[in-house]
N, C-alpha and C. Protein backbone atom coordinates (compact mmCIF):
# COMPACT_ATOMS: atom_id res chain seq x y z
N UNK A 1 -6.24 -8.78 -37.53
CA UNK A 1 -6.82 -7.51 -37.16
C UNK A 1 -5.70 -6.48 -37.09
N UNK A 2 -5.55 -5.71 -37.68
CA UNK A 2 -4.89 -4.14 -37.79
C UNK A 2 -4.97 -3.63 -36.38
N UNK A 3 -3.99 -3.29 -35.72
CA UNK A 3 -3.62 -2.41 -34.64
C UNK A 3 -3.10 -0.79 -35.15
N UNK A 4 -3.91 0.47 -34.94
CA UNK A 4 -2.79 1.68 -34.94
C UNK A 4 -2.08 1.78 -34.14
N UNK A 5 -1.51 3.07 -34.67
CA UNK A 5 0.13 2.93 -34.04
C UNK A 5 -0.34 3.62 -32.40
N UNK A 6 -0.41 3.49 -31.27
CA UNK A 6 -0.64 4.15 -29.84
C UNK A 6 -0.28 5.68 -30.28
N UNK A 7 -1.19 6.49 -29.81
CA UNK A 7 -0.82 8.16 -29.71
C UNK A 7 -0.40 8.10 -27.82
N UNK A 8 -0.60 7.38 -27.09
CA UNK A 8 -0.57 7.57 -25.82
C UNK A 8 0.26 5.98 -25.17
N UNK A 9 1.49 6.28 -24.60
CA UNK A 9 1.64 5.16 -23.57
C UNK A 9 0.60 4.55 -22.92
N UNK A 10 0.53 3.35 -22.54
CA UNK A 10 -0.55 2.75 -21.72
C UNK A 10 -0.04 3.18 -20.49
N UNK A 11 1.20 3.06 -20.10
CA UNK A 11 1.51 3.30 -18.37
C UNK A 11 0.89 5.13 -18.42
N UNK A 12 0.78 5.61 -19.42
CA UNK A 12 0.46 7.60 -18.70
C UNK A 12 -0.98 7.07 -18.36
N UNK A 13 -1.75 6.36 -19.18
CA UNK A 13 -3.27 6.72 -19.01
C UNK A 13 -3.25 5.55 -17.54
N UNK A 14 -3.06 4.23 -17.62
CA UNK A 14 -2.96 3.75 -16.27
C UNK A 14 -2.61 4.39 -14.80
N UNK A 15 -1.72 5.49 -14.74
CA UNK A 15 -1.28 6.27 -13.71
C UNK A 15 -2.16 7.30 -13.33
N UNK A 16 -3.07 6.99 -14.51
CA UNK A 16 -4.56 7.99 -13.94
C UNK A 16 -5.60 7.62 -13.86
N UNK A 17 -5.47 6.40 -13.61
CA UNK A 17 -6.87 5.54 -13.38
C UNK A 17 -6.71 5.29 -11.54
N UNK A 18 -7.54 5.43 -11.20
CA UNK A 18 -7.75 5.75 -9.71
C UNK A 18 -9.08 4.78 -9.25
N UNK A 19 -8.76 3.91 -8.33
CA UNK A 19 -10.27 3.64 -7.38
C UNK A 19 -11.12 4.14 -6.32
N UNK A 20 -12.28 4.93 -6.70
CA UNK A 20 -13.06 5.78 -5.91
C UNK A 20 -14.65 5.39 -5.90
N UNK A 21 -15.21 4.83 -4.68
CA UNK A 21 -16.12 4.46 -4.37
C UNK A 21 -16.48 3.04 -5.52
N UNK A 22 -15.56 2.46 -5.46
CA UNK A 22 -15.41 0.95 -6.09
C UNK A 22 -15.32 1.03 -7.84
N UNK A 23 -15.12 2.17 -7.90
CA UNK A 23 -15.50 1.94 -9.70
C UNK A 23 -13.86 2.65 -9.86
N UNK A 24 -13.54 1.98 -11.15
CA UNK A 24 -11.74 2.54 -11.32
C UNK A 24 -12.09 4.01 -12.38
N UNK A 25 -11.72 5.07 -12.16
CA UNK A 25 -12.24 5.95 -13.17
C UNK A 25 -11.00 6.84 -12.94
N UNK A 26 -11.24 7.82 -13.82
CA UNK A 26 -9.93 8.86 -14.66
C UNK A 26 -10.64 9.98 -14.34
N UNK A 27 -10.08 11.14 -13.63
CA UNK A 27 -10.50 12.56 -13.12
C UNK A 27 -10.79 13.05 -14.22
N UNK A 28 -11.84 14.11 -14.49
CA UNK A 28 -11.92 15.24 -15.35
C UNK A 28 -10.51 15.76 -15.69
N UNK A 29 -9.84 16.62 -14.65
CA UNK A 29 -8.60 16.97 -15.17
C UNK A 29 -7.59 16.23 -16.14
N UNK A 30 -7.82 14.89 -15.80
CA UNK A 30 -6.28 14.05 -16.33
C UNK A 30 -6.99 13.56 -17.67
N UNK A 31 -8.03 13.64 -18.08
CA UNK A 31 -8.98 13.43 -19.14
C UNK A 31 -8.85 14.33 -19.74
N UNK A 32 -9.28 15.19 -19.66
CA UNK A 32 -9.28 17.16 -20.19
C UNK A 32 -7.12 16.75 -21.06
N UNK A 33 -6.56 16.54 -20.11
CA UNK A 33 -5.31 16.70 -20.08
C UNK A 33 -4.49 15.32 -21.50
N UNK A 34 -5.23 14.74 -21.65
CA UNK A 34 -5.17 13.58 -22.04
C UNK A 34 -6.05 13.96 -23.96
N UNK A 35 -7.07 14.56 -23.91
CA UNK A 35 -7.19 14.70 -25.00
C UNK A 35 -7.22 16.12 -25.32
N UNK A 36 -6.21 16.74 -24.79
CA UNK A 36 -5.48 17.93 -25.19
C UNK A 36 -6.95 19.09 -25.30
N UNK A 37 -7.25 19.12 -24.32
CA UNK A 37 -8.75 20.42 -23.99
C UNK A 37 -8.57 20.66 -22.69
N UNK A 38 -9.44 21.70 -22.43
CA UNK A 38 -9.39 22.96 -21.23
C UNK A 38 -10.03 21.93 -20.45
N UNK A 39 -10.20 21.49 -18.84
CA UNK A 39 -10.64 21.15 -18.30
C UNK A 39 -12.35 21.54 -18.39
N UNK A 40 -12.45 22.52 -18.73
CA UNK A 40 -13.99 23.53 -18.72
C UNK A 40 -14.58 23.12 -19.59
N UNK A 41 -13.25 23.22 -20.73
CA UNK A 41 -14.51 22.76 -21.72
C UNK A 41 -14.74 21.05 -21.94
N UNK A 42 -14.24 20.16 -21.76
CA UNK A 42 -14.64 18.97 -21.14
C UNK A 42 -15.85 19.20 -20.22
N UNK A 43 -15.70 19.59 -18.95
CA UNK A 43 -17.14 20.13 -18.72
C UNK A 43 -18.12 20.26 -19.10
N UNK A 44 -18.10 21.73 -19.56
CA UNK A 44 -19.24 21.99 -20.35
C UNK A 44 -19.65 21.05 -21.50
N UNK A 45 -19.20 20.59 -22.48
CA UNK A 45 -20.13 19.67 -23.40
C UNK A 45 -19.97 18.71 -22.25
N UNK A 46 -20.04 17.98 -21.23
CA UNK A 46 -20.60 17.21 -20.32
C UNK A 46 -21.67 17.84 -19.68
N UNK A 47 -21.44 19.05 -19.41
CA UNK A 47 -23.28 19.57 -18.76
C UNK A 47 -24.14 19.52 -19.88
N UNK A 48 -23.83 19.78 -21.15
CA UNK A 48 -24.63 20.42 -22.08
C UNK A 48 -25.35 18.47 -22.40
N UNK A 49 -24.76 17.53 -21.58
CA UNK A 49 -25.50 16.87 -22.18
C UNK A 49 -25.74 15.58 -20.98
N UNK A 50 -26.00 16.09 -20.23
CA UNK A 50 -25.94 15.70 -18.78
C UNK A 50 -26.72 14.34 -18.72
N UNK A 51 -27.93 14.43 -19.26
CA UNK A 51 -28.77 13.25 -18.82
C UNK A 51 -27.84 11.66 -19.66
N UNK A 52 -26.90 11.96 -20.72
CA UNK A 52 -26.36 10.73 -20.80
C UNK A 52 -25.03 10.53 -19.65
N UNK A 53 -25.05 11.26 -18.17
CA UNK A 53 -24.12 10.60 -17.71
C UNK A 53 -24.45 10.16 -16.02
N UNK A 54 -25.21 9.28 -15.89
CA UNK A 54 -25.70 8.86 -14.87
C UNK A 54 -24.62 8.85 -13.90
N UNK A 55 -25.25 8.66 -12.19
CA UNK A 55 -24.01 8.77 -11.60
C UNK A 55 -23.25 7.28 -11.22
N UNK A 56 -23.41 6.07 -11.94
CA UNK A 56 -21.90 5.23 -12.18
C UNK A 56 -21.29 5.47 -13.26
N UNK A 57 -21.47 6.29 -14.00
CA UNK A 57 -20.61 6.61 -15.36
C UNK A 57 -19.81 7.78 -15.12
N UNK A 58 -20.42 8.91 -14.15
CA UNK A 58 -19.87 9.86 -13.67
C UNK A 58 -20.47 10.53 -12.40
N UNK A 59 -19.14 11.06 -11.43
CA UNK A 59 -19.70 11.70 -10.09
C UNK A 59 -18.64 12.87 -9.89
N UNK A 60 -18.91 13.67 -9.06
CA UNK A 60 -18.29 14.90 -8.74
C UNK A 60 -17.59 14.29 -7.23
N UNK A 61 -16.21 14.56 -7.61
CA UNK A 61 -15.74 13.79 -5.92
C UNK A 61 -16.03 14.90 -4.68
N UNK A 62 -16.11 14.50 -3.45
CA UNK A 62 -16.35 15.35 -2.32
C UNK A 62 -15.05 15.78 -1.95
N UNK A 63 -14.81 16.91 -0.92
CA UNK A 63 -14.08 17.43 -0.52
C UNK A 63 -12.90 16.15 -0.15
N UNK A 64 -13.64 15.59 0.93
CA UNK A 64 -12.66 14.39 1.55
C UNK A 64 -12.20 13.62 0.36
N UNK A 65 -12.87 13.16 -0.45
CA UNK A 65 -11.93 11.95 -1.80
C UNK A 65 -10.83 13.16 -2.28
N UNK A 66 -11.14 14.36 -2.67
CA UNK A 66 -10.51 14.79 -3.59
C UNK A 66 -8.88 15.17 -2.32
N UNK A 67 -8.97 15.30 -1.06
CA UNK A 67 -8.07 16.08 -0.32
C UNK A 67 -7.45 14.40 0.07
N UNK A 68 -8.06 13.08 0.23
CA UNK A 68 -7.24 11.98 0.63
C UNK A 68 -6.48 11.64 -1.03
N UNK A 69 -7.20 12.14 -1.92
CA UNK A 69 -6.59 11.74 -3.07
C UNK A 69 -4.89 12.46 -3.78
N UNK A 70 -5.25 13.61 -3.19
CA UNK A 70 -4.16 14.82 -3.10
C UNK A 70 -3.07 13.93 -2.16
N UNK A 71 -3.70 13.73 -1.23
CA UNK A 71 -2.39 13.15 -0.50
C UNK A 71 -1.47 11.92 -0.82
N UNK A 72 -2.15 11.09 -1.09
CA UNK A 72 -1.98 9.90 -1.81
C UNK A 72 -0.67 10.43 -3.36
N UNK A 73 -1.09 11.18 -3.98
CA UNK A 73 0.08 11.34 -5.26
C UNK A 73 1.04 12.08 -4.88
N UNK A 74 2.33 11.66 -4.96
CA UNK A 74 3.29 12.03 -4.75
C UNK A 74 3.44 14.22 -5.53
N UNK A 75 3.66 13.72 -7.06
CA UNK A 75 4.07 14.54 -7.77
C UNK A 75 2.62 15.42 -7.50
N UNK A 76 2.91 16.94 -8.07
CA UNK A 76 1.60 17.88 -7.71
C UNK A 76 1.07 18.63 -8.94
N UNK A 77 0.31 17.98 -9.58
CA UNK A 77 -0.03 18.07 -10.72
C UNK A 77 -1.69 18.89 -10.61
N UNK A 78 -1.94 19.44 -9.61
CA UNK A 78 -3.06 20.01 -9.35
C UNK A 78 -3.15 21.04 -9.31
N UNK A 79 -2.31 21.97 -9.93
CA UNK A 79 -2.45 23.10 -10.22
C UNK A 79 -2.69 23.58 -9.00
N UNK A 80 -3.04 25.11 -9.03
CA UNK A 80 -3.76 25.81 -8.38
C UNK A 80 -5.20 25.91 -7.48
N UNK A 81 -5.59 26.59 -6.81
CA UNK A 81 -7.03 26.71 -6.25
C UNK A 81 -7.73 26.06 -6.87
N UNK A 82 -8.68 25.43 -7.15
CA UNK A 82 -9.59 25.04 -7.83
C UNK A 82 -10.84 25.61 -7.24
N UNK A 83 -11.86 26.17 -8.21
CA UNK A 83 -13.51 26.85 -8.02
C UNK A 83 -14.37 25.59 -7.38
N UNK A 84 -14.14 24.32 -8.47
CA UNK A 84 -15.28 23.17 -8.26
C UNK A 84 -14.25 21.84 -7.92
N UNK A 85 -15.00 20.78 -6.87
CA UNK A 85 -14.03 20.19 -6.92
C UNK A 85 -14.09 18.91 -8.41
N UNK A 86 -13.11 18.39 -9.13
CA UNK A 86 -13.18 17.63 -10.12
C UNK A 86 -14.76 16.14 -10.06
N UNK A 87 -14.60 15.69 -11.77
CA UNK A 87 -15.17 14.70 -11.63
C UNK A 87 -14.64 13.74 -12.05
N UNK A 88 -15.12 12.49 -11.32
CA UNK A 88 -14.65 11.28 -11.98
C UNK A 88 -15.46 10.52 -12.98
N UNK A 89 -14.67 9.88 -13.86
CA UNK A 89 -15.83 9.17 -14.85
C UNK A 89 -15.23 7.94 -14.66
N UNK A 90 -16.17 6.86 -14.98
CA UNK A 90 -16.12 5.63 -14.93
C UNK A 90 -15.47 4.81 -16.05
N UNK A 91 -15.34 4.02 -16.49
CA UNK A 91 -15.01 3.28 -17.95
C UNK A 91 -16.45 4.07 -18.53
N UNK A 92 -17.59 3.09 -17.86
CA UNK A 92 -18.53 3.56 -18.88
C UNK A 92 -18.91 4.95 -19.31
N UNK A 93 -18.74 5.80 -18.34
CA UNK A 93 -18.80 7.24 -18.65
C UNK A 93 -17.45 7.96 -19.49
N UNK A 94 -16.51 7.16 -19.67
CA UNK A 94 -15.16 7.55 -20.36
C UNK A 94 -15.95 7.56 -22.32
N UNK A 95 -16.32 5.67 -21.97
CA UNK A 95 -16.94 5.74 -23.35
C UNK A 95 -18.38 6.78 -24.01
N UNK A 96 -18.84 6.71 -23.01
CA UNK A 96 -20.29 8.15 -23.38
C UNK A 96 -19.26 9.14 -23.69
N UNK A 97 -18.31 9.79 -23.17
CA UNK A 97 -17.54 10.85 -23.40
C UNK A 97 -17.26 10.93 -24.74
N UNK A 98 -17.49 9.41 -25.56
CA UNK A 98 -16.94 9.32 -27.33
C UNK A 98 -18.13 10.04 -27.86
N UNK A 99 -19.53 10.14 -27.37
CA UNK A 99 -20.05 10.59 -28.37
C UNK A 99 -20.35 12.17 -27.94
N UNK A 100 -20.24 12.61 -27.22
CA UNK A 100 -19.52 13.96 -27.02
C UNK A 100 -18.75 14.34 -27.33
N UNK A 101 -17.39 14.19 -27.17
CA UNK A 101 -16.40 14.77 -27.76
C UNK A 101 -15.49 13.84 -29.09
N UNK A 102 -15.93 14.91 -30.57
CA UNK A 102 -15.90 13.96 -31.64
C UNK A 102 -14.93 14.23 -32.67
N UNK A 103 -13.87 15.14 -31.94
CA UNK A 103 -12.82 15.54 -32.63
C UNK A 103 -11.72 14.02 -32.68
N UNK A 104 -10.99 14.79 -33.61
CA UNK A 104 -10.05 13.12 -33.88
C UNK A 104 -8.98 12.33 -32.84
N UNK A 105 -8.71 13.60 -32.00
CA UNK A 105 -7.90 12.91 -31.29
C UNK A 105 -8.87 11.71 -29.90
N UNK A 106 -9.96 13.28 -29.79
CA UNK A 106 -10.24 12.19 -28.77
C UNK A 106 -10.58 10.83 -28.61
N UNK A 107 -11.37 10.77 -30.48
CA UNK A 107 -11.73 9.21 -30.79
C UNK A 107 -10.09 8.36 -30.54
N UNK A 108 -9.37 8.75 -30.66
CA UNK A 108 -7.99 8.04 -30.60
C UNK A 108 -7.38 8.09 -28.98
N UNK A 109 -7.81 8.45 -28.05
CA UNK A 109 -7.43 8.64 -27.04
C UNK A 109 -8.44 7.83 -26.05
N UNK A 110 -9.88 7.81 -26.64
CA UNK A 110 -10.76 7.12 -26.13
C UNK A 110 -10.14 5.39 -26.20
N UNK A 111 -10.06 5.59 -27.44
CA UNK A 111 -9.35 4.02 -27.86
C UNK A 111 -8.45 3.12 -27.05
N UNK A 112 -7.37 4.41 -26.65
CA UNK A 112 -6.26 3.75 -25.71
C UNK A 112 -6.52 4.13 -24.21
N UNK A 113 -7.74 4.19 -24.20
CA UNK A 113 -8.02 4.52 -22.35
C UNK A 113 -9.04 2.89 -22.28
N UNK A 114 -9.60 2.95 -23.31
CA UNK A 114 -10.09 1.76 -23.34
C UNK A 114 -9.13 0.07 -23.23
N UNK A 115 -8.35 0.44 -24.05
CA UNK A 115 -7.06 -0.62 -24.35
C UNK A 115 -6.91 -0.74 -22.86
N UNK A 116 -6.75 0.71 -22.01
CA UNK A 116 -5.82 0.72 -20.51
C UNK A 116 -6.86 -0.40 -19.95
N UNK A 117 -7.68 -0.04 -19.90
CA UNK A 117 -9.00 -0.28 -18.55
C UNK A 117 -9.01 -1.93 -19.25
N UNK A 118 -8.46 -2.52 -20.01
CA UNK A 118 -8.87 -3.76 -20.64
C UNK A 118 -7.21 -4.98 -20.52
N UNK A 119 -6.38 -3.98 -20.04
CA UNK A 119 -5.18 -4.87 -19.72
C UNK A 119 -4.65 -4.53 -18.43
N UNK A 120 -5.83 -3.42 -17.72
CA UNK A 120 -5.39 -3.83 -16.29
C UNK A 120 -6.48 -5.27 -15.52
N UNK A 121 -7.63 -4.94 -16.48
CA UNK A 121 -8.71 -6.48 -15.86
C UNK A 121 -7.73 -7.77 -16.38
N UNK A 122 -6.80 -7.63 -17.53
CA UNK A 122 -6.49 -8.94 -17.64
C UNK A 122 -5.07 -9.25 -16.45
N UNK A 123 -4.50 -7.90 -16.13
CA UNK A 123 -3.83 -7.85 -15.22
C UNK A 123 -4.34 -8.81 -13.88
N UNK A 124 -5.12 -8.24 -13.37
CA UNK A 124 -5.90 -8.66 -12.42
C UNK A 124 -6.59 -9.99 -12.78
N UNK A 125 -6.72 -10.69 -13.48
CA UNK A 125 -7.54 -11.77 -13.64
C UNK A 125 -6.10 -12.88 -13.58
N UNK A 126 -5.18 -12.91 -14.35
CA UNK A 126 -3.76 -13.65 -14.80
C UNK A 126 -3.21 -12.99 -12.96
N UNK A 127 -2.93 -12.39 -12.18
CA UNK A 127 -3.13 -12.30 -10.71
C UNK A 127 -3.91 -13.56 -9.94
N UNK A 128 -5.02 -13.35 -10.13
CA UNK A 128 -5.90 -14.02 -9.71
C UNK A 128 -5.90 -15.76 -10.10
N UNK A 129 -5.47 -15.86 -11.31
CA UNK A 129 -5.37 -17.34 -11.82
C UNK A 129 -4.38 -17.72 -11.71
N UNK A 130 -3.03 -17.19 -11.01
CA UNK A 130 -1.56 -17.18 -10.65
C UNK A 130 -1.73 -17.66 -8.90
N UNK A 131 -2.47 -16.93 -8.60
CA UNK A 131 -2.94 -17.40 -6.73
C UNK A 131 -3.81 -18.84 -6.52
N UNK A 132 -4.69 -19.09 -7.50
CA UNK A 132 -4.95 -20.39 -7.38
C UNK A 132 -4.34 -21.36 -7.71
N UNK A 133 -3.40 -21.25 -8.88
CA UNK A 133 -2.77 -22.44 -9.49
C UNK A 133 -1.69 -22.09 -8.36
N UNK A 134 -1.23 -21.36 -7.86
CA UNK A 134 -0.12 -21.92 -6.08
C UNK A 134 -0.77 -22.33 -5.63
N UNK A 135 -1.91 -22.24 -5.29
CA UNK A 135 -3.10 -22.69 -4.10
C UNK A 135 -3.28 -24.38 -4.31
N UNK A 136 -3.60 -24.27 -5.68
CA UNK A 136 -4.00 -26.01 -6.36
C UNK A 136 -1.90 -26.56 -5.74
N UNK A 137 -1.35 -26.14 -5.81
CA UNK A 137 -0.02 -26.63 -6.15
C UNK A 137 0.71 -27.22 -4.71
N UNK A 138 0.11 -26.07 -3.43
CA UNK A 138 0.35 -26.49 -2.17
C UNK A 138 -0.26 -27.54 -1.46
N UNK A 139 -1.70 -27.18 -2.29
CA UNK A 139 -2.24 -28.40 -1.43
C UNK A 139 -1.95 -29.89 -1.87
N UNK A 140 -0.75 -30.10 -3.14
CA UNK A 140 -0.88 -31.16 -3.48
C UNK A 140 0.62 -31.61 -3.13
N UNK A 141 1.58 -30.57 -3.25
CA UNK A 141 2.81 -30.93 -2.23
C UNK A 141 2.84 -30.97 -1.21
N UNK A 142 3.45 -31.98 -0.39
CA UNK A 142 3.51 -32.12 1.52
C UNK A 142 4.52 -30.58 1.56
N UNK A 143 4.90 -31.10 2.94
CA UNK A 143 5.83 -30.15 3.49
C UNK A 143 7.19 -29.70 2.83
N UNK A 144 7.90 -30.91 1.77
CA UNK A 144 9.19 -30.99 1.11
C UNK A 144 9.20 -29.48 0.21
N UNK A 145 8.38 -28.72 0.04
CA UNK A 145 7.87 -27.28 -0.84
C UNK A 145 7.29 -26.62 0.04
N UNK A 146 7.59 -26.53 1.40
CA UNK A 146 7.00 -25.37 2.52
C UNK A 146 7.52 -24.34 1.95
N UNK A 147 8.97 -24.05 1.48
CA UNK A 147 9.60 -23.43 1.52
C UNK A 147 9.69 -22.15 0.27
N UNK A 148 9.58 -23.14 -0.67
CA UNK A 148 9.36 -22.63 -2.35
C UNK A 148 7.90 -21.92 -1.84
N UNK A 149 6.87 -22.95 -1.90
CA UNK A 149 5.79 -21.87 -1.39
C UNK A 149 5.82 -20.79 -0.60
N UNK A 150 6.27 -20.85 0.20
CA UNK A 150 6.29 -19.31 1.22
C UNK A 150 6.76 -18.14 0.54
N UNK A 151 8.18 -18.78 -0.01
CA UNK A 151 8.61 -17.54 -1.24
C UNK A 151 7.87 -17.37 -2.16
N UNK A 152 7.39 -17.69 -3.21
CA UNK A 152 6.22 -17.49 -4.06
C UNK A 152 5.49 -17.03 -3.32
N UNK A 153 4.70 -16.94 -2.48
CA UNK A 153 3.61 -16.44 -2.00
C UNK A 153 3.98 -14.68 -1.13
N UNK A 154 5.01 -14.91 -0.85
CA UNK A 154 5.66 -13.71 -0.43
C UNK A 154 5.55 -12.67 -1.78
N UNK A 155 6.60 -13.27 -2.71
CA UNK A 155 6.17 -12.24 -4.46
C UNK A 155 5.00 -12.19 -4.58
N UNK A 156 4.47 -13.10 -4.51
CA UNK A 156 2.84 -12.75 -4.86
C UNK A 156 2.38 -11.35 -4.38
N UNK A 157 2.55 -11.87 -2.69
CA UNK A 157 1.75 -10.91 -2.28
C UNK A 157 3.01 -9.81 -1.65
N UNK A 158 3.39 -8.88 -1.95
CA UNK A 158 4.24 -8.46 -0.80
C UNK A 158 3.95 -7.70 -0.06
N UNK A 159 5.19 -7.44 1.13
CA UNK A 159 4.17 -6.35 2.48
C UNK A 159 4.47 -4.90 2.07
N UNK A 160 3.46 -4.09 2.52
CA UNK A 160 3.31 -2.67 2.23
C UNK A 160 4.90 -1.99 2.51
N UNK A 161 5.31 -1.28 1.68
CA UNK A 161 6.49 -0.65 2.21
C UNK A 161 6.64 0.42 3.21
N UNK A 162 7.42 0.26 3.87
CA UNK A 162 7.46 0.76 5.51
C UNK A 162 7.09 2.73 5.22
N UNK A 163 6.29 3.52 5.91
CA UNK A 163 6.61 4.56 5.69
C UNK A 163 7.06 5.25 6.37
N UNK A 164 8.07 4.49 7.09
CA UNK A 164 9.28 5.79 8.22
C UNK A 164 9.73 6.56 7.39
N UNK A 165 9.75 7.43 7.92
CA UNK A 165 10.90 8.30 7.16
C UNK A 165 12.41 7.85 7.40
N UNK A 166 12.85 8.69 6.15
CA UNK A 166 14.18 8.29 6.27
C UNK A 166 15.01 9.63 6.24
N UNK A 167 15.94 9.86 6.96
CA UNK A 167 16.78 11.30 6.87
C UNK A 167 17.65 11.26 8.18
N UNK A 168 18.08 12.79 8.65
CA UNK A 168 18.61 13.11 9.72
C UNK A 168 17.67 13.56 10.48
N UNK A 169 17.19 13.03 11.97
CA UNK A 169 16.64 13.81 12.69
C UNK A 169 17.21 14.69 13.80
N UNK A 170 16.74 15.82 14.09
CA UNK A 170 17.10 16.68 15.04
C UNK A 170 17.44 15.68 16.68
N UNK A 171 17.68 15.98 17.15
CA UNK A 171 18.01 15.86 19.04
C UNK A 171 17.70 16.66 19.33
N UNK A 172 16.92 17.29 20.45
CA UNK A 172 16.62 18.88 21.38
C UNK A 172 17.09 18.03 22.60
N UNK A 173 18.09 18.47 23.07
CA UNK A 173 18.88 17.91 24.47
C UNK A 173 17.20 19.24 25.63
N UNK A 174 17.49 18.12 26.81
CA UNK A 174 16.34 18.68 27.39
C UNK A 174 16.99 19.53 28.41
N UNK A 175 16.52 20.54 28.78
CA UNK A 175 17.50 21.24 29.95
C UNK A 175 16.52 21.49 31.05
């Protein structure tokens, strides 16, 4: 089978895949941004054809997702004020988006958002079949592999990284 050549890194389109109300989906903006169009007009041929995008294929985030989501990304890629707040689309609403928007790139951009959403499940599955085969592995070594296990299982899983800050802090001597 013939592979083309990627127009898009997999890590850019992965860094915009987001989990919101259990479904992994890609903002309007970073979509719009991704196959090189106005956020609006992504939009609009999405209103103009509304009844193919049910709401698990696509939703309009609320104030709170979109302001915990802001907080959450470091870099500030959100422009300005925004009128409406963004939408999210789903995988499946990414692919409805192919027969809407039918210019060439996007068929080629659809392609590798698809590729994304299809090697982060294998991500997650080779995860998942990596935790049982330790699992099968402990329960069949005694104690002589407490040790190896704990470390493996530590990589596996590791702990959240601390979020103290780090810097100089002030003193206010009290008078």
């Amino acid at each position: 089978m013939k592979q083309t050549k990627s127009i898009l890194p997999i890590e850019q389109i992965q860094s915009r895949i987001f989990v919101i109300r259990g479904f992994n989906v890609i903002l309007s903006s970073d979509l719009a941004q991704l196959y090189g169009v106005e956020a609006k007009v992504l939009n609009q041929a999405v209103k103009r054809t509304g009844d193919r995008f049910t709401p698990d294929f696509m939703f309009q985030l609320t104030q709170e997702e979109f302001e915990s989501l802001k907080s959450q990304i470091v870099t500030s890629s959100w422009g300005g004020p925004r009128r409406a707040l963004p939408y999210a689309f789903t995988e499946h609403g990414i692919l409805m988006l192919s027969s809407v928007l039918r210019s060439r790139r996007a068929i080629q951009v659809n392609i590798e958002i698809m590729r994304a959403f299809v090697s982060m499940r294998e991500m997650v599955r080779s995860n998942e079949e990596l935790a049982r085969k330790l699992l099968s592995l402990e329960k069949r070594y005694d104690g002589q592999f407490l040790i190896v296990f704990r470390a493996l299982r530590q990589l596996h899983n590791p702990k959240p990284v601390s979020t103290n800050r780090i810097g100089f802090r002030s003193t206010k001597s009290k008078t």
